[in-house]
PDB file of N, CA and C in Angstrom:
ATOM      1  N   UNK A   1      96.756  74.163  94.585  1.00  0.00           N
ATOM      2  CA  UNK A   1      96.630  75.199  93.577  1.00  0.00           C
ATOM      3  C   UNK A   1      97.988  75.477  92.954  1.00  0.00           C
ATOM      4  N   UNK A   2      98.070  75.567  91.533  1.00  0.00           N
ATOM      5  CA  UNK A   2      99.609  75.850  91.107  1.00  0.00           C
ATOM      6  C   UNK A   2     100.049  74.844  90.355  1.00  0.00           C
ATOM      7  N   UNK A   3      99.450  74.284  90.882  1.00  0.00           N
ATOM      8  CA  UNK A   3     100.522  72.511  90.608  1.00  0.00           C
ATOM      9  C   UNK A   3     101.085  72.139  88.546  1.00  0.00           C
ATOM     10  N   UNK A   4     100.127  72.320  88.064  1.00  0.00           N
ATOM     11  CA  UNK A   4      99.928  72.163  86.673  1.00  0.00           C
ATOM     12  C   UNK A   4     100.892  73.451  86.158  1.00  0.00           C
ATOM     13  N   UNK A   5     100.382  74.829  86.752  1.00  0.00           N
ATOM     14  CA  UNK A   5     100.886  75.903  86.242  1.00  0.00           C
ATOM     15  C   UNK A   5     102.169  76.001  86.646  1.00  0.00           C
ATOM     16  N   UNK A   6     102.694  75.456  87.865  1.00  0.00           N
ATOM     17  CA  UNK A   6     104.304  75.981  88.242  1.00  0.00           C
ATOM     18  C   UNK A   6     105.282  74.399  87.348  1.00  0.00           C
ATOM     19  N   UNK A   7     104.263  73.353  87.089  1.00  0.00           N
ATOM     20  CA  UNK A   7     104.987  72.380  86.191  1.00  0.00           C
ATOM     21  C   UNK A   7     105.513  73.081  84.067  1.00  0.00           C
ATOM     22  N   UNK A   8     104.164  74.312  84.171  1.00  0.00           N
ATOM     23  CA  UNK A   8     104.388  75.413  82.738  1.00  0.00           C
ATOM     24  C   UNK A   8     105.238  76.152  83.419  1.00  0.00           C
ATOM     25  N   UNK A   9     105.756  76.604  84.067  1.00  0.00           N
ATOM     26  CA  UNK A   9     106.771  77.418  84.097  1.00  0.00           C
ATOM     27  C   UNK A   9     108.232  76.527  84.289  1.00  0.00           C
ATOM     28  N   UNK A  10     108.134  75.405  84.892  1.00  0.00           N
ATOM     29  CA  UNK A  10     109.387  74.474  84.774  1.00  0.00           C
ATOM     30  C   UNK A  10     109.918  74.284  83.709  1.00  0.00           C
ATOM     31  N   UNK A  11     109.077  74.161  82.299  1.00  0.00           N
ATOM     32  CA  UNK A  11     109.212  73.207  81.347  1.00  0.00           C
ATOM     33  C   UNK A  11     109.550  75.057  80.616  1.00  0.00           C
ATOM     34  N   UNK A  12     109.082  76.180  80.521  1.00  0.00           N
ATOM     35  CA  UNK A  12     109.453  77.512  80.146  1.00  0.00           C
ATOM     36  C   UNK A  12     110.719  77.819  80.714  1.00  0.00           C
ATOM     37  N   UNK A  13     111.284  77.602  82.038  1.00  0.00           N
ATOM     38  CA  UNK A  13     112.170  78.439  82.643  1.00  0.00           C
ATOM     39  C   UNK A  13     112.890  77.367  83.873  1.00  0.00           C
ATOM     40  N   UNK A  14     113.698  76.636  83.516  1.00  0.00           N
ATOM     41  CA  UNK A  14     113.681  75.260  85.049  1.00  0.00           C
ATOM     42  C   UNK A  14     114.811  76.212  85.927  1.00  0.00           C
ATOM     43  N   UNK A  15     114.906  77.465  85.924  1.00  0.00           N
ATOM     44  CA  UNK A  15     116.396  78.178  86.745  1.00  0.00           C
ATOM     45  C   UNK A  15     115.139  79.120  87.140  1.00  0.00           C
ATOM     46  N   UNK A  16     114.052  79.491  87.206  1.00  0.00           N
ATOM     47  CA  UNK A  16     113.308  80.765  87.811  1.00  0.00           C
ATOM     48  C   UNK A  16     113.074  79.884  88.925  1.00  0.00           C
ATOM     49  N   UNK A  17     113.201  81.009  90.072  1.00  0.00           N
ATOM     50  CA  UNK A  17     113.520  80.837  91.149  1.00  0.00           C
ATOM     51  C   UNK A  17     111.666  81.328  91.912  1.00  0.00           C
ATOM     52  N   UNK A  18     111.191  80.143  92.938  1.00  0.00           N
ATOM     53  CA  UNK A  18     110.035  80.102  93.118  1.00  0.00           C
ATOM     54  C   UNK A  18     110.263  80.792  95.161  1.00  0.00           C
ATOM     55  N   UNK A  19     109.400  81.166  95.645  1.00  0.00           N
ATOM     56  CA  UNK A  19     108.750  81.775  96.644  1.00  0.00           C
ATOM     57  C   UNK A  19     108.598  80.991  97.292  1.00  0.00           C
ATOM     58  N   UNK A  20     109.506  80.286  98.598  1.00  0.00           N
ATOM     59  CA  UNK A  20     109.028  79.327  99.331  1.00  0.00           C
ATOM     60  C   UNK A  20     107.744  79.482  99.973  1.00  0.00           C
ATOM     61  N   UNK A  21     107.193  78.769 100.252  1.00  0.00           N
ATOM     62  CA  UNK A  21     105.848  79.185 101.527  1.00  0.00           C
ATOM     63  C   UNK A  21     105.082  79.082 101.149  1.00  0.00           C
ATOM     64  N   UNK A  22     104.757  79.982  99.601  1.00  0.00           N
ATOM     65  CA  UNK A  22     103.820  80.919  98.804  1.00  0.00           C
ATOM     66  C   UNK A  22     102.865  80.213  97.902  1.00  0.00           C
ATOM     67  N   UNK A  23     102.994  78.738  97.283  1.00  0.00           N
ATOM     68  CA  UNK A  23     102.325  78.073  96.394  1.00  0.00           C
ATOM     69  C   UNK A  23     101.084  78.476  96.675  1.00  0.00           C
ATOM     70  N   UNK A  24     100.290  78.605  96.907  1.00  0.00           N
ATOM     71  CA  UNK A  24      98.772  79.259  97.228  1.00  0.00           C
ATOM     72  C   UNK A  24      98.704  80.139  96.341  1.00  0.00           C
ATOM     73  N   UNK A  25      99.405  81.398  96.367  1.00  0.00           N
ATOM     74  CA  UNK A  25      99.783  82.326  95.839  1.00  0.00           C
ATOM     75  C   UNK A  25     100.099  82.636  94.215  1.00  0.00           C
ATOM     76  N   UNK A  26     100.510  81.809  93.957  1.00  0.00           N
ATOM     77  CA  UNK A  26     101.142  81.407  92.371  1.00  0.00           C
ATOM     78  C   UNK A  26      99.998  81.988  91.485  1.00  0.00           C
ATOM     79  N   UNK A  27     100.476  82.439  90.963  1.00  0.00           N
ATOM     80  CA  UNK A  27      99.108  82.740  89.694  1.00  0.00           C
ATOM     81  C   UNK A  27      99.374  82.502  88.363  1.00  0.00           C
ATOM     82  N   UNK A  28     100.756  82.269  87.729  1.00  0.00           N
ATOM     83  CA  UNK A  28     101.426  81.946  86.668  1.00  0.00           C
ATOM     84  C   UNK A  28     103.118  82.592  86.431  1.00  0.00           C
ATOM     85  N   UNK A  29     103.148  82.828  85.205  1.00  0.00           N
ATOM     86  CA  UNK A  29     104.348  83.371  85.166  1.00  0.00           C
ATOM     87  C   UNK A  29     104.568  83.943  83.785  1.00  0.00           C
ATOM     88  N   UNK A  30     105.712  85.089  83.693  1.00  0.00           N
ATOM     89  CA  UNK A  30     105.488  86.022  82.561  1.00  0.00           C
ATOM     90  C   UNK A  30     107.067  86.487  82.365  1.00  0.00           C
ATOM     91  N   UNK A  31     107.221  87.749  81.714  1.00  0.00           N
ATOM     92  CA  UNK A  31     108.816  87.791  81.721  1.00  0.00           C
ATOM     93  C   UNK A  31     108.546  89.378  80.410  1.00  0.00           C
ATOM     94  N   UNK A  32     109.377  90.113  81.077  1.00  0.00           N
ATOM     95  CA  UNK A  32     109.465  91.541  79.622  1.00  0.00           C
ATOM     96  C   UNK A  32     110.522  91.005  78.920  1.00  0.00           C
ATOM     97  N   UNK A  33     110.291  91.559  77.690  1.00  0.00           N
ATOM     98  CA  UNK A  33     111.278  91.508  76.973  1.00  0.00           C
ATOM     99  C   UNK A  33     112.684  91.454  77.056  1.00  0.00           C
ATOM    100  N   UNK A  34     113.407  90.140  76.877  1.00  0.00           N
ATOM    101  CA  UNK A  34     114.975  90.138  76.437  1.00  0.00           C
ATOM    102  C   UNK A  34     115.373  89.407  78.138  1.00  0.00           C
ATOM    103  N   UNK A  35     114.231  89.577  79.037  1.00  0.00           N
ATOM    104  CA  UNK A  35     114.561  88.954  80.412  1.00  0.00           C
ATOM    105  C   UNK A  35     113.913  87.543  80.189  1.00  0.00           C
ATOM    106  N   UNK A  36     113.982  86.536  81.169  1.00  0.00           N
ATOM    107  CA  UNK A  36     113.532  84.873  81.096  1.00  0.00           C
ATOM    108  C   UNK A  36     112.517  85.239  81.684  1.00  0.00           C
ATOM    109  N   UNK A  37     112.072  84.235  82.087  1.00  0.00           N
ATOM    110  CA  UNK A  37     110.803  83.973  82.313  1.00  0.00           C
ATOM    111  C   UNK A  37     110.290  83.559  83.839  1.00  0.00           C
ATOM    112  N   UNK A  38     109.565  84.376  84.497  1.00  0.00           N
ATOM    113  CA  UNK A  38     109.851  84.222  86.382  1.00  0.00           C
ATOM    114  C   UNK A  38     108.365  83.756  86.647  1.00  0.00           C
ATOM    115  N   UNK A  39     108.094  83.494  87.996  1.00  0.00           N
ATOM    116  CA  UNK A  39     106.719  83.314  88.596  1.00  0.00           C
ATOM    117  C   UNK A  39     106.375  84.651  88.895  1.00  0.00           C
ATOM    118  N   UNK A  40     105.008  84.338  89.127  1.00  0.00           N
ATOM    119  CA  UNK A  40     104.251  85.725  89.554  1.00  0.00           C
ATOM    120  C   UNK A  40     103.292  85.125  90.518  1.00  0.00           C
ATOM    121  N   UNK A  41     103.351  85.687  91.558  1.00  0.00           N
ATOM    122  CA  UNK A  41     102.872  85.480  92.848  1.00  0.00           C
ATOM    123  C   UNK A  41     102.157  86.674  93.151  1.00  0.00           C
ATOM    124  N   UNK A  42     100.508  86.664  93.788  1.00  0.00           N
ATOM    125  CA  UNK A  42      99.677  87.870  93.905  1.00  0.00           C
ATOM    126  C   UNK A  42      99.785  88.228  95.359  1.00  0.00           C
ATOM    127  N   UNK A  43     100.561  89.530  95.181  1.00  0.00           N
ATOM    128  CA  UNK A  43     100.989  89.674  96.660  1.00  0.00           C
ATOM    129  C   UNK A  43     100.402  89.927  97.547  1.00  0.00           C
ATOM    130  N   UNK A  44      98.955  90.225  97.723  1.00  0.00           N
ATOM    131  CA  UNK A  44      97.896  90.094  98.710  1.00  0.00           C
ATOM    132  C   UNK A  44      97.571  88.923  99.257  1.00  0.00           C
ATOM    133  N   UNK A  45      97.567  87.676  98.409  1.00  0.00           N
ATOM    134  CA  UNK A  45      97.040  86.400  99.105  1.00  0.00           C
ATOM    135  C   UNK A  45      98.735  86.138  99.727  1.00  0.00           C
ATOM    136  N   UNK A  46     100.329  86.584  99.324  1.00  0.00           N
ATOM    137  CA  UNK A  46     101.385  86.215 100.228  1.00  0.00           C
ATOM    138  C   UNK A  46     100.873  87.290 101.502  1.00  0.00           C
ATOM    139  N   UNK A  47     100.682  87.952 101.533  1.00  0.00           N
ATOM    140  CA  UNK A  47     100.378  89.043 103.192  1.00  0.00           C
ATOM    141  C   UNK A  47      99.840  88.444 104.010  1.00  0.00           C
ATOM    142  N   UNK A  48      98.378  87.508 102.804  1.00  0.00           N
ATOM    143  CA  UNK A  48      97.203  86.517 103.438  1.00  0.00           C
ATOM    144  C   UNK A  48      98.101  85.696 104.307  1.00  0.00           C
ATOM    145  N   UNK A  49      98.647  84.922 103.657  1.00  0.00           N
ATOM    146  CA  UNK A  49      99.497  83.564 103.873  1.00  0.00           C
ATOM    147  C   UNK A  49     100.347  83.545 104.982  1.00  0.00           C
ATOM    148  N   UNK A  50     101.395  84.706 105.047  1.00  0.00           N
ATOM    149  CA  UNK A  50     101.654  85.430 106.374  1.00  0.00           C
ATOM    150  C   UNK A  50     101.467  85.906 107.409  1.00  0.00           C
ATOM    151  N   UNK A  51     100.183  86.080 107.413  1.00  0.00           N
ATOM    152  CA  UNK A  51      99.588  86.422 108.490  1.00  0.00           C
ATOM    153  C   UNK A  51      98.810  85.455 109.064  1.00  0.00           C
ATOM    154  N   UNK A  52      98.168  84.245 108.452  1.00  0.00           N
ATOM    155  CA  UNK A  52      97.954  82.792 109.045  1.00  0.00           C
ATOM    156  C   UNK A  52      98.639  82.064 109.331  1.00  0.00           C
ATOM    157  N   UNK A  53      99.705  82.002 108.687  1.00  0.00           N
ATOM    158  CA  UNK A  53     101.235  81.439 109.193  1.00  0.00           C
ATOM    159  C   UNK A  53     101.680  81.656 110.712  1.00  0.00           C
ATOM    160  N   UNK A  54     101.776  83.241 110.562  1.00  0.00           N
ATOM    161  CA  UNK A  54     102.550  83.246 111.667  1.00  0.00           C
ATOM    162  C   UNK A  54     101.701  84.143 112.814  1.00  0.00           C
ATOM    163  N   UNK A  55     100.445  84.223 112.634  1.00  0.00           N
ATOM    164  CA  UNK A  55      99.502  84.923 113.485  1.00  0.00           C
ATOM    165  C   UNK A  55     100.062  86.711 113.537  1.00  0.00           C
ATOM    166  N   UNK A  56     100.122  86.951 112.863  1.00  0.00           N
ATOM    167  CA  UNK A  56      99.662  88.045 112.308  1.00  0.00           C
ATOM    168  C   UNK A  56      98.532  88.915 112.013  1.00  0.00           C
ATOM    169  N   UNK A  57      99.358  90.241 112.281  1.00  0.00           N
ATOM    170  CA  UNK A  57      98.008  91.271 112.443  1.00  0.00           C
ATOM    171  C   UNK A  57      98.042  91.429 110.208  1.00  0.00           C
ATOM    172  N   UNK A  58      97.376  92.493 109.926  1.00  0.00           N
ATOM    173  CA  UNK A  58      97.485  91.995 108.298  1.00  0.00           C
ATOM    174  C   UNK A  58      98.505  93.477 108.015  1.00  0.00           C
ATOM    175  N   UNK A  59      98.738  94.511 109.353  1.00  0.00           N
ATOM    176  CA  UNK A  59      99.361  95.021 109.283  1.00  0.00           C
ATOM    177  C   UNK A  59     101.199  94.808 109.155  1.00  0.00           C
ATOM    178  N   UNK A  60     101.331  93.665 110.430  1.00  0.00           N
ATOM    179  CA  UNK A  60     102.211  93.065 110.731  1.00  0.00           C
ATOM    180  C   UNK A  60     103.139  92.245 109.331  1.00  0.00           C
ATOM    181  N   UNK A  61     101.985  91.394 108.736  1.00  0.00           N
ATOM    182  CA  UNK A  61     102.307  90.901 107.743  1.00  0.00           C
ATOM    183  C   UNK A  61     102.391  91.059 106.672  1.00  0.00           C
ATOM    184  N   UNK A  62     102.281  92.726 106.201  1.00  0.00           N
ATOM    185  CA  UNK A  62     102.222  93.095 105.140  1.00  0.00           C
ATOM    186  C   UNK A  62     103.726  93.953 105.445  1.00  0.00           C
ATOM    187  N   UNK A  63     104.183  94.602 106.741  1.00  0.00           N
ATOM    188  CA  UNK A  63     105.505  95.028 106.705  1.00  0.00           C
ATOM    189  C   UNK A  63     106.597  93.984 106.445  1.00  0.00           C
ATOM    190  N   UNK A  64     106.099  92.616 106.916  1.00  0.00           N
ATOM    191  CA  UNK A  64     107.029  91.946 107.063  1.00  0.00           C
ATOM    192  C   UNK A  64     107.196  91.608 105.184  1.00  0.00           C
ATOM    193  N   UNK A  65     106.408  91.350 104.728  1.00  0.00           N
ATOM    194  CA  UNK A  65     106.147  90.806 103.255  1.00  0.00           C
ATOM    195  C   UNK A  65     107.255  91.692 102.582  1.00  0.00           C
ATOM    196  N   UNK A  66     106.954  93.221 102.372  1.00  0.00           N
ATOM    197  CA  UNK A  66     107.292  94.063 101.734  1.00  0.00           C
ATOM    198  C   UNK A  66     109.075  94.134 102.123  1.00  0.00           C
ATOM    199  N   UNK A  67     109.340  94.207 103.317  1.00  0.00           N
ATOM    200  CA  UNK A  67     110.841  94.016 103.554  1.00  0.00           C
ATOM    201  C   UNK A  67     111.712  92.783 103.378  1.00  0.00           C
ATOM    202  N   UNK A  68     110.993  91.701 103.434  1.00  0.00           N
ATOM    203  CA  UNK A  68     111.811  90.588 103.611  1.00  0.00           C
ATOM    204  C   UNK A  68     111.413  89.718 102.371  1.00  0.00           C
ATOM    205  N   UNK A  69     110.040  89.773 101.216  1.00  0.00           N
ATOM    206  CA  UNK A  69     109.816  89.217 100.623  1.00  0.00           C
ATOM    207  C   UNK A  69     110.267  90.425  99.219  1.00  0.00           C
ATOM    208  N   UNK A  70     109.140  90.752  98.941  1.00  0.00           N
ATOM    209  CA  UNK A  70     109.164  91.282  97.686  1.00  0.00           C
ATOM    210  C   UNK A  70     110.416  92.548  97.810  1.00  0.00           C
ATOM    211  N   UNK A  71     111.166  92.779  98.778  1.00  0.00           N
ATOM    212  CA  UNK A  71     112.115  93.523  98.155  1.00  0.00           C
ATOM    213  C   UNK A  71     113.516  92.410  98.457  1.00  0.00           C
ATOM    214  N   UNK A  72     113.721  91.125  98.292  1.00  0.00           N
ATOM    215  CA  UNK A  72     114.619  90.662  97.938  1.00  0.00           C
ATOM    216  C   UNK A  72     115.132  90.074  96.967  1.00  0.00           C
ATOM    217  N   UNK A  73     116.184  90.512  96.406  1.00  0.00           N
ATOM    218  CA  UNK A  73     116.143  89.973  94.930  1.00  0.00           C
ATOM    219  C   UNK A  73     117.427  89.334  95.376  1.00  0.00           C
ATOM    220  N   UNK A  74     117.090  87.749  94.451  1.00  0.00           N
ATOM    221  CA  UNK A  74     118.210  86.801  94.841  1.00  0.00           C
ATOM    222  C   UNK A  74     118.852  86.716  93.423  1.00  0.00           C
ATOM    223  N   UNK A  75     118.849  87.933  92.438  1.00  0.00           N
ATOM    224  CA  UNK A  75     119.483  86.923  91.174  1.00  0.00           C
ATOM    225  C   UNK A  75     117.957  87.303  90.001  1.00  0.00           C
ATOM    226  N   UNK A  76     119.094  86.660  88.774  1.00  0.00           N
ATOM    227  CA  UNK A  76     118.452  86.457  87.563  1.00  0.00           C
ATOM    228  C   UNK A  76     117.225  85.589  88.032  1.00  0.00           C
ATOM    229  N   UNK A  77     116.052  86.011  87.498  1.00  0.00           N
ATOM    230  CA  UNK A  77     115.075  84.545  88.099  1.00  0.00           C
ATOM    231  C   UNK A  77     113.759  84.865  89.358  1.00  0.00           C
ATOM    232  N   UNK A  78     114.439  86.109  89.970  1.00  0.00           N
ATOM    233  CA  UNK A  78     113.985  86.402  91.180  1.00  0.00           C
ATOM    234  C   UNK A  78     112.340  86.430  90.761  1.00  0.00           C
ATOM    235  N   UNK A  79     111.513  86.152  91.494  1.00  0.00           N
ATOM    236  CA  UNK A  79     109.699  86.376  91.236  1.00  0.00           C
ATOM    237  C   UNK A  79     109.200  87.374  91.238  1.00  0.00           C
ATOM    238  N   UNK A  80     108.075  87.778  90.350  1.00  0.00           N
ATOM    239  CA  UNK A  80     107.631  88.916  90.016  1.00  0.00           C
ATOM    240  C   UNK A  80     106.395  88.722  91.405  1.00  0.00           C
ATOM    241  N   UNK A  81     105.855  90.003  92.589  1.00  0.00           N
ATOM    242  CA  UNK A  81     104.542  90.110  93.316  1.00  0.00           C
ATOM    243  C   UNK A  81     103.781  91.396  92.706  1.00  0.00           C
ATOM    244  N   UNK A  82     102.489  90.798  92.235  1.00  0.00           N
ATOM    245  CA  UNK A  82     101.896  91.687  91.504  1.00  0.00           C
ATOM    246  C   UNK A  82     100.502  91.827  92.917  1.00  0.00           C
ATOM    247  N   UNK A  83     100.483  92.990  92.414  1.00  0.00           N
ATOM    248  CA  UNK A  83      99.641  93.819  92.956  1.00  0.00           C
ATOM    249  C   UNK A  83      98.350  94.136  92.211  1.00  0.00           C
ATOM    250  N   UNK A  84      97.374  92.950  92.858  1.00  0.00           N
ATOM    251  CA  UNK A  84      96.141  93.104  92.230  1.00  0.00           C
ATOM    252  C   UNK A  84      94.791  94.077  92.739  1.00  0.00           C
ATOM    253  N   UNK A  85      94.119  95.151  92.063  1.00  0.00           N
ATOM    254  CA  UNK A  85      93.076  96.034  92.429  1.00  0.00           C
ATOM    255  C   UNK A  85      92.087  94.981  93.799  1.00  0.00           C
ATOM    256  N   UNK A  86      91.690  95.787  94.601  1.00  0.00           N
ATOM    257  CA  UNK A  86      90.947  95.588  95.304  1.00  0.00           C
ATOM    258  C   UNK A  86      89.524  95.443  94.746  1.00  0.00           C
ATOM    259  N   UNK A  87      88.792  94.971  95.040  1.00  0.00           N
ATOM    260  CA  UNK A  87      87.213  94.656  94.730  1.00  0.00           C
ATOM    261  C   UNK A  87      86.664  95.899  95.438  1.00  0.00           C
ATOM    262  N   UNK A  88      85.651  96.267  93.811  1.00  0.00           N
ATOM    263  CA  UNK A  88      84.772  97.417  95.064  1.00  0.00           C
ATOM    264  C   UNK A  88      83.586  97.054  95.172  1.00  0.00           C
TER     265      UNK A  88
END
């Protein structure tokens, strides 16, 4: 999954900086105004991904996500984790 779409964001942005682990995750990529252009990764299926990874509770892997993933910013480039509504 990704494969086609993270090759559109290469050919948009070849310095945005991608989410090791996470390709599952990928959902495309976007950018606000006057900033380049980053991936966007749906941060529920990275919690998912984390917690099959490393046997994880979804509690476990959602602290770990939030501290060590989505609040590290490495730089211009860093990936956008969007936070998609739950299904009711």
């Amino acid at each position: 999954m990704g494969g086609d779409r993270m090759e559109d964001l290469r050919e948009a942005n070849p310095e945005a900086l991608l989410a090791d682990g996470f390709e599952e995750a990928y959902i495309g990529h976007g950018c606000q105004h006057g900033s380049p252009i980053v991936a966007i990764y749906d941060a529920g299926k990275c919690v998912e991904i984390l917690g099959q990874r490393e046997g994880w509770s979804w509690e476990e892997a959602q602290e770990y996500f939030e501290f060590n993933v989505r609040c590290a910013y490495v730089g211009v480039g860093t990936p956008i984790f969007l936070d998609r509504p739950f299904d009711d």
